[in-house]
Protein backbone atom coordinates (compact mmCIF):
# COMPACT_ATOMS: atom_id res chain seq x y z
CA UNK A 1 0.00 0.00 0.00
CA UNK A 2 1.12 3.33 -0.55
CA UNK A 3 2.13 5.88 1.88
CA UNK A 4 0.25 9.19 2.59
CA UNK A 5 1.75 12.05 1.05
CA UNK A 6 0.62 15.32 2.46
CA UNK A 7 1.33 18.90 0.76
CA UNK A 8 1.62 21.85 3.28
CA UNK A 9 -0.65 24.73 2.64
CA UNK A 10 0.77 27.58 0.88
CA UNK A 11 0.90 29.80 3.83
CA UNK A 12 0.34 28.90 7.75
CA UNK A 13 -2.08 31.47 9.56
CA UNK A 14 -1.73 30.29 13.08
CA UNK A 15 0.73 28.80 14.51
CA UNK A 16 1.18 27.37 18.66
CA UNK A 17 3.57 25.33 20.80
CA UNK A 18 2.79 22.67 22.93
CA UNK A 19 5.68 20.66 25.29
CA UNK A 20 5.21 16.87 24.84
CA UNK A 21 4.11 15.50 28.28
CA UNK A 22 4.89 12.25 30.02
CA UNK A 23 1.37 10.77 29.33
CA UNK A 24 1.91 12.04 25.39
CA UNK A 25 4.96 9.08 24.89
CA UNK A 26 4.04 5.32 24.95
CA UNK A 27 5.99 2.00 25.53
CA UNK A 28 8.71 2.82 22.94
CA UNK A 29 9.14 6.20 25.10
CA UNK A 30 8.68 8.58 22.04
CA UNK A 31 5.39 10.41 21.15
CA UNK A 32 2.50 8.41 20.48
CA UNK A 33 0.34 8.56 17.49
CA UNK A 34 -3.01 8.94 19.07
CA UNK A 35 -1.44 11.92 21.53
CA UNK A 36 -0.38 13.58 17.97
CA UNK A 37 -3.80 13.06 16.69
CA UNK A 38 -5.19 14.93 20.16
CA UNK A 39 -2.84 17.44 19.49
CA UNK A 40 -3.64 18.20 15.47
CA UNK A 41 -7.24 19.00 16.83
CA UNK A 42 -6.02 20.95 19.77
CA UNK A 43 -4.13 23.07 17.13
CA UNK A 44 -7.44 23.21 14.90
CA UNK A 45 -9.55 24.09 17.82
CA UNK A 46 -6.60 26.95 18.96
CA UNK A 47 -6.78 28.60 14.84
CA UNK A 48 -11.13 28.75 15.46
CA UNK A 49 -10.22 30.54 18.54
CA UNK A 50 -8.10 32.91 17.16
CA UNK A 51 -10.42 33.66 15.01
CA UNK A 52 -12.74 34.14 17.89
CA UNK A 53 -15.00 31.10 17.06
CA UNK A 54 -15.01 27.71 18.56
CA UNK A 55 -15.83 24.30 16.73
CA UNK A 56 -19.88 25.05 17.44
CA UNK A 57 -20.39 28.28 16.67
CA UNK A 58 -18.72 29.59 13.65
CA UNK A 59 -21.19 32.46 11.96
CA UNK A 60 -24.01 30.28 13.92
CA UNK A 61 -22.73 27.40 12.16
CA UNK A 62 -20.97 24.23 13.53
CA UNK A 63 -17.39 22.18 12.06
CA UNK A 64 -17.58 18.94 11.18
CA UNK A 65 -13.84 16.89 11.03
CA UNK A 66 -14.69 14.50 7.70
CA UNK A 67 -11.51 12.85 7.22
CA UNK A 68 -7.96 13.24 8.56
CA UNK A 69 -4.54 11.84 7.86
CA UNK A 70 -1.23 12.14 9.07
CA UNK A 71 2.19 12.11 7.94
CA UNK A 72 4.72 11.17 10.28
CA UNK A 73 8.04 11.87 9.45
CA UNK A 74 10.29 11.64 12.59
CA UNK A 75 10.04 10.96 16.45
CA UNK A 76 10.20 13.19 19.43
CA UNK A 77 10.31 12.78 23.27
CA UNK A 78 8.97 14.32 26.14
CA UNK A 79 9.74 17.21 27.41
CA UNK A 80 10.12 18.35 23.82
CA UNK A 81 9.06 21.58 22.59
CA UNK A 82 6.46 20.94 19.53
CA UNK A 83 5.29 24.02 16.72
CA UNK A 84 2.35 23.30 14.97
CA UNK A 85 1.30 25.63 12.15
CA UNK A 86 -1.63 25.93 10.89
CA UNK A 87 -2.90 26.57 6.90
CA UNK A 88 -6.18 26.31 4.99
CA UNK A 89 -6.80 25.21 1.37
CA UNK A 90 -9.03 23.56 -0.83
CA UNK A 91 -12.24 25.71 -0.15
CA UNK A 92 -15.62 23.92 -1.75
CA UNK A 93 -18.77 24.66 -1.53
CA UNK A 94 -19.27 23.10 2.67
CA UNK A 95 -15.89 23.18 3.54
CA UNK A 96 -12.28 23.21 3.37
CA UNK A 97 -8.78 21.83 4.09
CA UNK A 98 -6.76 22.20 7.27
CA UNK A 99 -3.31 21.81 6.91
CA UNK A 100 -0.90 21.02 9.91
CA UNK A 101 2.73 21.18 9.91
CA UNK A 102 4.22 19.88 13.23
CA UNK A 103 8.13 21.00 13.95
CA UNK A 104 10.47 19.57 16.66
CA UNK A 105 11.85 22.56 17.94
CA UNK A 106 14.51 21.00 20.42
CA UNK A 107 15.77 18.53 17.65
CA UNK A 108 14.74 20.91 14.67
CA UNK A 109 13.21 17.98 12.66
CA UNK A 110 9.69 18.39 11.19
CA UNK A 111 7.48 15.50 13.33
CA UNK A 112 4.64 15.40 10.72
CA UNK A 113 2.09 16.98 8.17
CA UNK A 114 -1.11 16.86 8.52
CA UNK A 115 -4.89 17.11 7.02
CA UNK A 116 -8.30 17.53 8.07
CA UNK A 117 -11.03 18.01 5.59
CA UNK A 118 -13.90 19.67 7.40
CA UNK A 119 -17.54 20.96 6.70
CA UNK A 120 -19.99 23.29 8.24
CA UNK A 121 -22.83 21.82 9.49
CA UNK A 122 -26.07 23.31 11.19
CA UNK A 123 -26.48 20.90 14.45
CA UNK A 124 -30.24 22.26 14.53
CA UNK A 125 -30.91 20.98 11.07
CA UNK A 126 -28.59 17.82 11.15
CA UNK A 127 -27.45 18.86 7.17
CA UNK A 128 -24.07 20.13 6.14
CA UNK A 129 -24.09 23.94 4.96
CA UNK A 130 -22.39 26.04 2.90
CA UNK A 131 -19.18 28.19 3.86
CA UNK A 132 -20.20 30.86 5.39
CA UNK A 133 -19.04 33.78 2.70
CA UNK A 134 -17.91 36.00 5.16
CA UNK A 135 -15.31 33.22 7.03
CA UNK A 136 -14.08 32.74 3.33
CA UNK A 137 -13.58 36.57 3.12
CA UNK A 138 -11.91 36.72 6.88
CA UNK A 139 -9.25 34.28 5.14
CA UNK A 140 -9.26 36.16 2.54
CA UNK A 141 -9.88 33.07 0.30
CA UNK A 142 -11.61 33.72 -3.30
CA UNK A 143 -11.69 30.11 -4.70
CA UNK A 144 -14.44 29.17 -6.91
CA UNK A 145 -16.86 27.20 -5.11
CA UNK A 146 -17.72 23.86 -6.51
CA UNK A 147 -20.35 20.70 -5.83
């Protein structure tokens, strides 16, 4: 089978650190995948709220993860000091790409890339919605929507 191949965004707009903790590392005392997934949504979750939204309430609409992969590349410890930048890309007509790019600051390797596809979604209504036009035009995005 294949491996995953993941393309970083063209340009990160968020970017946080977070120090790998003891509970983060497993049996082979490195970082553990699942922790890394926990920590690609934290970083999501950290972007919303720097855009002043959170996961439920984004223009009155609700996020919805669809699909997520991950592209490990290198290990790291605890104790270290991760970067994970954050990009968007792929706009349609619900939703939209996140891209991740995790760093190793202590050992200056990159850890992994990420992806998460997401759509809005009206939690009232149970249906997937449209992008809101005006979060497209707070990233500044301009991308033809599509079906």
């Amino acid at each position: 089978m294949p491996r995953v191949k993941i393309t970083s965004p063209d340009q990160f707009l968020f970017s946080m650190e977070r120090r790998i903790g003891i509970s983060d590392v497993n049996y082979a005392k490195h970082l553990d995948s699942i922790a890394m997934v926990k920590i690609l949504h934290e970083a999501r979750l950290q972007f919303l709220a720097s855009l002043g939204f959170t996961e439920g309430n984004i223009f009155g609409l609700g996020m919805v993860v669809t699909d997520l992969a991950v592209e490990y590349r290198s290990e790291s410890f605890a104790n270290d000091m991760l970067v994970i930048d954050v990009g968007v890309s792929g706009f349609n007509r619900y939703g939209f790409d996140i891209g991740l790019q995790v760093t190793n600051s202590a050992l200056e390797t990159m850890v992994c890339n990420g992806k998460m596809g997401v759509v809005f979604f009206d939690f009232d209504k149970h249906q997937i919605i449209g992008v809101p036009p005006a979060f497209k035009a707070l990233l500044g995005r301009q991308e033809s929507q599509v079906a």
